[in-house]
Structure formats: structure tokens, C-alpha cells
PDB file of N, CA and C in Angstrom:
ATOM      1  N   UNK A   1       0.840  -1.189   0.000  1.00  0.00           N
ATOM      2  CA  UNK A   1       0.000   0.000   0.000  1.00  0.00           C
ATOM      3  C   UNK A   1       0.883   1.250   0.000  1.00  0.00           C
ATOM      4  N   UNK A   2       0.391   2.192  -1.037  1.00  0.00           N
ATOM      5  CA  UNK A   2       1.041   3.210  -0.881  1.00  0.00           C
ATOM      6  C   UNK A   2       0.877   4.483   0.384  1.00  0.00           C
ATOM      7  N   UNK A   3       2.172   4.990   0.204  1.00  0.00           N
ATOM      8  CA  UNK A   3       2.117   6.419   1.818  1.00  0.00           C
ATOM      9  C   UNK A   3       1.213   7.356   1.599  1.00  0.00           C
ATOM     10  N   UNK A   4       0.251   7.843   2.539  1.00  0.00           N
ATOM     11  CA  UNK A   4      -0.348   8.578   2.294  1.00  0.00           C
ATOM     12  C   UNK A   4      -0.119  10.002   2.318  1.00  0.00           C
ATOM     13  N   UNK A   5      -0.500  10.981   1.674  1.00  0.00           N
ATOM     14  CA  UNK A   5       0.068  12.247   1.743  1.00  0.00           C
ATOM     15  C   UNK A   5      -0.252  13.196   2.686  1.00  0.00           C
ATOM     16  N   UNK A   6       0.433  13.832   2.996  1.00  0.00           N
ATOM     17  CA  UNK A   6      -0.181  14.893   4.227  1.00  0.00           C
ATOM     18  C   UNK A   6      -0.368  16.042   3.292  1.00  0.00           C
ATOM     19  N   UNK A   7      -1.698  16.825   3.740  1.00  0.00           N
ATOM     20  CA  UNK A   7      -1.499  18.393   3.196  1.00  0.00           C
ATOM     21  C   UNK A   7      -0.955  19.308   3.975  1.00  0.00           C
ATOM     22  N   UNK A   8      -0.310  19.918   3.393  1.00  0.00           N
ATOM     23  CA  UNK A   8       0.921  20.621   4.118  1.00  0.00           C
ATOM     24  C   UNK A   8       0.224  21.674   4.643  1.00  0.00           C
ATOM     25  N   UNK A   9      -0.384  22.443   4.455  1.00  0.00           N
ATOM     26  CA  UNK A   9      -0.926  24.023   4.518  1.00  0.00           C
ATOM     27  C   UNK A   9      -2.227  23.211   5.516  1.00  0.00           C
ATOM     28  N   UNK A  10      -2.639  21.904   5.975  1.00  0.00           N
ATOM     29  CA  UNK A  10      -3.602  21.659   6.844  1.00  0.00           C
ATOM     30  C   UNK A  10      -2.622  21.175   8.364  1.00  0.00           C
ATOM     31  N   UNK A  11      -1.076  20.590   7.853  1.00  0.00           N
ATOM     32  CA  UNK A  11      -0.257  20.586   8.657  1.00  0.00           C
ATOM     33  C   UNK A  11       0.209  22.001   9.386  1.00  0.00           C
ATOM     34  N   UNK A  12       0.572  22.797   8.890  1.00  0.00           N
ATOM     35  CA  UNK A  12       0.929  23.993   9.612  1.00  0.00           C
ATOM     36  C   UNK A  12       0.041  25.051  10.112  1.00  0.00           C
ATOM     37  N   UNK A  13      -0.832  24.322   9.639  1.00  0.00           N
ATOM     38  CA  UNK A  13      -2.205  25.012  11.197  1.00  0.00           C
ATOM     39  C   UNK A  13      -2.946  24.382  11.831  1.00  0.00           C
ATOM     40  N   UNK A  14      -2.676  23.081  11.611  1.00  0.00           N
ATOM     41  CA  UNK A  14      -3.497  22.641  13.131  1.00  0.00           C
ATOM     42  C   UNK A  14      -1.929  21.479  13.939  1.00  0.00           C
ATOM     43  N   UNK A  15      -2.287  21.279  14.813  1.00  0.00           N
ATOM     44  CA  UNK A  15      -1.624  19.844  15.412  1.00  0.00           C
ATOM     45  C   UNK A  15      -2.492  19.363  16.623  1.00  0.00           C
ATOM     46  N   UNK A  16      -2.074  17.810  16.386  1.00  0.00           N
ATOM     47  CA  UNK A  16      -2.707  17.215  17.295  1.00  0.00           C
ATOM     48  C   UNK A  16      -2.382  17.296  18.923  1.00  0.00           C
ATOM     49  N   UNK A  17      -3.334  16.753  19.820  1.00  0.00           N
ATOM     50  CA  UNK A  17      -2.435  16.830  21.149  1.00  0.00           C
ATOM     51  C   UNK A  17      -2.236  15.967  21.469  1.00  0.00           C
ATOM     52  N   UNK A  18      -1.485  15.103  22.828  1.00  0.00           N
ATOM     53  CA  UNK A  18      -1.681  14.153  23.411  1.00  0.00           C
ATOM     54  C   UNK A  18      -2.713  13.385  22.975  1.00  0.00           C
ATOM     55  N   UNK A  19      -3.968  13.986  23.091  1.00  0.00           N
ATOM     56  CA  UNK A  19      -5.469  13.370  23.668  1.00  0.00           C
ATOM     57  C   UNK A  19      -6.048  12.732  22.119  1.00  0.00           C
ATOM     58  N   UNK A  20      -5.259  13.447  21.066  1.00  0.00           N
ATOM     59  CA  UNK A  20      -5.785  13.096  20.139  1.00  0.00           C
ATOM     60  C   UNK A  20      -6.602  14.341  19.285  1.00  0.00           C
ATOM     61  N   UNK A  21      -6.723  15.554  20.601  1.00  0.00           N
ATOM     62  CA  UNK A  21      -7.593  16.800  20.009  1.00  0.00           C
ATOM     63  C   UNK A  21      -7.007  17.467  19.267  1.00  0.00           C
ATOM     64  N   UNK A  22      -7.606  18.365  18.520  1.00  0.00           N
ATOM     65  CA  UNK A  22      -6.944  19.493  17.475  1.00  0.00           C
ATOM     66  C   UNK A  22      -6.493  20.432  18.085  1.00  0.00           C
ATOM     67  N   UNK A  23      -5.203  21.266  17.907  1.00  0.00           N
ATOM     68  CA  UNK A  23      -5.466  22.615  18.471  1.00  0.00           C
ATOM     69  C   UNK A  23      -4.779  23.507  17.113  1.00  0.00           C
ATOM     70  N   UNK A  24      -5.291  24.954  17.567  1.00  0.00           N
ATOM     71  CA  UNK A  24      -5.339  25.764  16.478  1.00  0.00           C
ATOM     72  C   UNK A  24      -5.034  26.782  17.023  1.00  0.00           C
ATOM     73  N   UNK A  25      -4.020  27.675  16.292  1.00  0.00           N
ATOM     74  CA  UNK A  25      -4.395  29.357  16.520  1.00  0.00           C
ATOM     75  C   UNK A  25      -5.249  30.193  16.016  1.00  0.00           C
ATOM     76  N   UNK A  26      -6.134  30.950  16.618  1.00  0.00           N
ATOM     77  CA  UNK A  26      -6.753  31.847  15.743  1.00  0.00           C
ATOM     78  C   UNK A  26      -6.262  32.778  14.732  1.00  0.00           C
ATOM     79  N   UNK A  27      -7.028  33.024  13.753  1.00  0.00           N
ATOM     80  CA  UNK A  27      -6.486  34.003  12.852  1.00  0.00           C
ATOM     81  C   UNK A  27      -6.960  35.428  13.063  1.00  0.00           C
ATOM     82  N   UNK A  28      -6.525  36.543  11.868  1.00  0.00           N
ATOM     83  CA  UNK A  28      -6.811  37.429  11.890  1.00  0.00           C
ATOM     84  C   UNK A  28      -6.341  38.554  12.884  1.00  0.00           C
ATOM     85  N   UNK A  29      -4.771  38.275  13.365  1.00  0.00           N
ATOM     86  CA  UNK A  29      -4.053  39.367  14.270  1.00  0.00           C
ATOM     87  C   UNK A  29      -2.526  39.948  13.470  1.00  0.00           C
ATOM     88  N   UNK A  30      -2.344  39.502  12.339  1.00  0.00           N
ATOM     89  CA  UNK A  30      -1.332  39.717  11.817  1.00  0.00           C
ATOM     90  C   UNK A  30      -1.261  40.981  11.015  1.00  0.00           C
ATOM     91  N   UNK A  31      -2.648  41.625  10.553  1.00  0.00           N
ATOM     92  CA  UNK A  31      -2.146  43.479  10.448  1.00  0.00           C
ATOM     93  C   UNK A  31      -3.493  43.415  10.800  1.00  0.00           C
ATOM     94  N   UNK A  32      -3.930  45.117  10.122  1.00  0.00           N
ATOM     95  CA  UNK A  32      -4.815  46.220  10.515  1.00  0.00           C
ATOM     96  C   UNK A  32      -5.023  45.712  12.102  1.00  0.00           C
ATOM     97  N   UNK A  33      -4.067  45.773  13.238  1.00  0.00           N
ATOM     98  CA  UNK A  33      -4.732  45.376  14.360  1.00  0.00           C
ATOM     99  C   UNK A  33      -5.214  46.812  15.090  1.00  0.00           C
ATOM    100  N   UNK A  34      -4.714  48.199  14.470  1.00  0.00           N
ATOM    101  CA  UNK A  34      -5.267  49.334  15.416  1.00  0.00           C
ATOM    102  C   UNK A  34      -6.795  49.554  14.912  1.00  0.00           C
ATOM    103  N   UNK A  35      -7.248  48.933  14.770  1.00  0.00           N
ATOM    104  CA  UNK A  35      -8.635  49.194  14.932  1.00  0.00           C
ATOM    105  C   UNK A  35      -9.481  48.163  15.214  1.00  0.00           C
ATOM    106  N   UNK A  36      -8.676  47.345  16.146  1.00  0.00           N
ATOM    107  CA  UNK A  36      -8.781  46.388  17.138  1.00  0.00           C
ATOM    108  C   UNK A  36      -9.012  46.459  18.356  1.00  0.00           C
ATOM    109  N   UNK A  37      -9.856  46.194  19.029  1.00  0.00           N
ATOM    110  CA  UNK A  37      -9.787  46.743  20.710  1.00  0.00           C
ATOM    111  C   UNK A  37      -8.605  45.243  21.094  1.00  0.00           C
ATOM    112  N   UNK A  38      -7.814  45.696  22.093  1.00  0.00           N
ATOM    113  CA  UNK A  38      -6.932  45.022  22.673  1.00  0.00           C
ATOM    114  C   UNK A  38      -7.422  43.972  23.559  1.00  0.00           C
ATOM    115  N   UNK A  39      -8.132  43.402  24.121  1.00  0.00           N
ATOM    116  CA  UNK A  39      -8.671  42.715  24.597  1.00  0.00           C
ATOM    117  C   UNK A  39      -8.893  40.998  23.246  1.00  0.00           C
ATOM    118  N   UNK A  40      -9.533  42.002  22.303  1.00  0.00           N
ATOM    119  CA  UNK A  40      -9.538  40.973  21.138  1.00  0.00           C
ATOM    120  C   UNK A  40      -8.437  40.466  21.078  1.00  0.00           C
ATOM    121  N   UNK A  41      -7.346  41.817  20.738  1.00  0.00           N
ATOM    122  CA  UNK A  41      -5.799  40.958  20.313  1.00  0.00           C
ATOM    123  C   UNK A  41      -5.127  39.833  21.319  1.00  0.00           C
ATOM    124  N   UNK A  42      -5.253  40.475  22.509  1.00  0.00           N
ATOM    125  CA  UNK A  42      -5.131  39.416  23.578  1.00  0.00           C
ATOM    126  C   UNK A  42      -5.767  37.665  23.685  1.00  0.00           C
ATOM    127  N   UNK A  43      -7.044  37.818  23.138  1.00  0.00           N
ATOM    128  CA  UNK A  43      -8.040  36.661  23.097  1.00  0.00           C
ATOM    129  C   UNK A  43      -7.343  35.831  21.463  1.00  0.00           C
ATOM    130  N   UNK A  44      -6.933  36.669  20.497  1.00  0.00           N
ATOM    131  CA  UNK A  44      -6.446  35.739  19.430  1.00  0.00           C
ATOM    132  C   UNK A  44      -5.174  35.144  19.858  1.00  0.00           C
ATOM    133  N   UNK A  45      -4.683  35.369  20.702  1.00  0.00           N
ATOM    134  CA  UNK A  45      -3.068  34.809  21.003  1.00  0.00           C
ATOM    135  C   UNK A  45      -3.294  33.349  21.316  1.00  0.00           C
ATOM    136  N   UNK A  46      -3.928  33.523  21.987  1.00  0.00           N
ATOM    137  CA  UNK A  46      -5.020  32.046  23.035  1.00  0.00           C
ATOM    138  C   UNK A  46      -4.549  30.716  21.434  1.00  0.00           C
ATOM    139  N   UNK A  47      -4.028  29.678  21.931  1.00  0.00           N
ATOM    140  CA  UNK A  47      -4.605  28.446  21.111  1.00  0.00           C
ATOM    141  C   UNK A  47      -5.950  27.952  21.347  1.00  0.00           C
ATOM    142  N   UNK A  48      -6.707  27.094  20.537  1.00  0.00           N
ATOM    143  CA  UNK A  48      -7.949  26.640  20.671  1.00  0.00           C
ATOM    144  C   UNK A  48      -8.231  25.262  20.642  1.00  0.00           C
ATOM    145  N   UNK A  49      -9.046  24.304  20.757  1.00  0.00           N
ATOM    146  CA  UNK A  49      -9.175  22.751  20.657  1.00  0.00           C
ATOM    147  C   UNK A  49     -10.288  23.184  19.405  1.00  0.00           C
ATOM    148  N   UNK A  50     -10.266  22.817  18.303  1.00  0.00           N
ATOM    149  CA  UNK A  50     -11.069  22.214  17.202  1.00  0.00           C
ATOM    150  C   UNK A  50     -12.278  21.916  18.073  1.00  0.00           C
ATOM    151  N   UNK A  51     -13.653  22.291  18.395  1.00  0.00           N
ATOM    152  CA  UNK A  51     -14.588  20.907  18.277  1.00  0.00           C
ATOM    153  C   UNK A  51     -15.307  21.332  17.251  1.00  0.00           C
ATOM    154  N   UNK A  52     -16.598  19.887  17.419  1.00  0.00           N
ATOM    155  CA  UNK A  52     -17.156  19.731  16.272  1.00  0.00           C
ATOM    156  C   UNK A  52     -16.758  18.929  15.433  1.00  0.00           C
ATOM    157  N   UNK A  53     -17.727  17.160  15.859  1.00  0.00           N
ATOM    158  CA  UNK A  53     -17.101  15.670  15.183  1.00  0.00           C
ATOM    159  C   UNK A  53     -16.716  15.987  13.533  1.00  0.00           C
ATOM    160  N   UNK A  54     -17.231  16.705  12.999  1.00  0.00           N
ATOM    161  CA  UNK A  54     -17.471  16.826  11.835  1.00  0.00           C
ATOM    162  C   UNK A  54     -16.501  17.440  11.143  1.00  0.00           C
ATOM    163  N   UNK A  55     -15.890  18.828  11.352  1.00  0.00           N
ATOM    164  CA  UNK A  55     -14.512  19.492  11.298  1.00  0.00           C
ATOM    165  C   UNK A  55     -13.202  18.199  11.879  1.00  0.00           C
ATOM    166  N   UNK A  56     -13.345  17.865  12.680  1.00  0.00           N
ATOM    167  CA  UNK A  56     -12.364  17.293  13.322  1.00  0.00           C
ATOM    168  C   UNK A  56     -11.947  15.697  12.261  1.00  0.00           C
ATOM    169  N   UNK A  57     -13.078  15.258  11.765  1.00  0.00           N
ATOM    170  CA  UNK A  57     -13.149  14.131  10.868  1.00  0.00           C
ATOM    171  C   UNK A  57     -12.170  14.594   9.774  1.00  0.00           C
ATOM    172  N   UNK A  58     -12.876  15.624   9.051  1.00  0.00           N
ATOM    173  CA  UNK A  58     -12.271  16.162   8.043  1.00  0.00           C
ATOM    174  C   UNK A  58     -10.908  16.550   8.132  1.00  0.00           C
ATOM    175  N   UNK A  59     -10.481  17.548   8.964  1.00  0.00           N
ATOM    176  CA  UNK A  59      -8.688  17.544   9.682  1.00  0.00           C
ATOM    177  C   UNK A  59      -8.289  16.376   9.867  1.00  0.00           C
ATOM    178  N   UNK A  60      -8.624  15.579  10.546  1.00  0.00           N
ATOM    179  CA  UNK A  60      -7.796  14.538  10.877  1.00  0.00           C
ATOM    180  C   UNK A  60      -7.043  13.441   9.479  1.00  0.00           C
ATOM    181  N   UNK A  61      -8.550  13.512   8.803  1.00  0.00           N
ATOM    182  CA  UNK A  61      -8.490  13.045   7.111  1.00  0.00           C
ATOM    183  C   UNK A  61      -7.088  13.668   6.322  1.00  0.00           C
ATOM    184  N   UNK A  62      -6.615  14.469   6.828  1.00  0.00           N
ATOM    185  CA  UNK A  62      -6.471  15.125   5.941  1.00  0.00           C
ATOM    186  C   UNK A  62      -4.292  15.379   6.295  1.00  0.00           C
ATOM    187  N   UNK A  63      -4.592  14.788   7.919  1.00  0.00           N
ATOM    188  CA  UNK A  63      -3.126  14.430   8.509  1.00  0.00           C
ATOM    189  C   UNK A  63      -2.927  12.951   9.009  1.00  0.00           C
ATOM    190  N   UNK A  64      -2.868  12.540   7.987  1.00  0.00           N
ATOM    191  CA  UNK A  64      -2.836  10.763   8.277  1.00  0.00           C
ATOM    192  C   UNK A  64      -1.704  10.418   9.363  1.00  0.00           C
ATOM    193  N   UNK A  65      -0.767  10.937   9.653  1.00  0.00           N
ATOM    194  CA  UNK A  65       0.070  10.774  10.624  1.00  0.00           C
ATOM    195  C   UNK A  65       0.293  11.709  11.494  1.00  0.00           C
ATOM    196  N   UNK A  66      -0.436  12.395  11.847  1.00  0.00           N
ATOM    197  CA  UNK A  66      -0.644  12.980  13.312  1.00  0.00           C
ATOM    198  C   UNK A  66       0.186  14.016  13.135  1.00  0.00           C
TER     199      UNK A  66
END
């Protein structure tokens, strides 16, 4: 059987954890942030867990080797 491929650009934004969960950074802090209240910018720094069986199916599909 042949290796399966990873997508690269689904690799460098999510990874798995321990548990098996997704985690993610949020987007949308990398310009126009002054017309941002700071609190927001603070809250995008935060990593996140993926839920939602359905998203998570699809990611996972999509990094056959973790």
C-alpha cells in the first residue's frame, strides 16, 4: 500500500495533542490590528481545541500521521 500524503498548509495550522484533540491558533491578528480593541488581540493569542465531530473528521483526514 502506498504512503499517504499529508497536506501541508492543513499541517501547519493545526496539530494534534496528546489526547488526540486538534489545536489551532486563531487568525486574523497579523495586520490592521489598530482598529482592534486590545482585549480581542489578547483573546487571538489564546490556542484553541477544534470541536465539532465533523470538522475534526475532516482535519484529521487530511493528517494521516498525526
Amino acid at each position: 500500500m502506498a504512503k499517504l500524503k499529508t497536506k501541508k498548509g492543513v499541517a501547519k495550522r493545526f496539530k494534534l495533542t496528546k489526547s488526540k484533540k486538534i489545536k489551532y491558533f486563531h487568525g486574523g491578528k497579523r495586520h490592521l490590528a489598530t482598529c482592534k480593541a486590545g482585549k480581542r488581540i489578547r483573546k487571538l493569542r489564546r490556542a484553541a481545541i477544534l470541536d465539532g465531530r465533523k470538522q475534526a473528521a475532516f482535519v484529521k483526514s487530511m493528517l494521516p500521521y498525526g
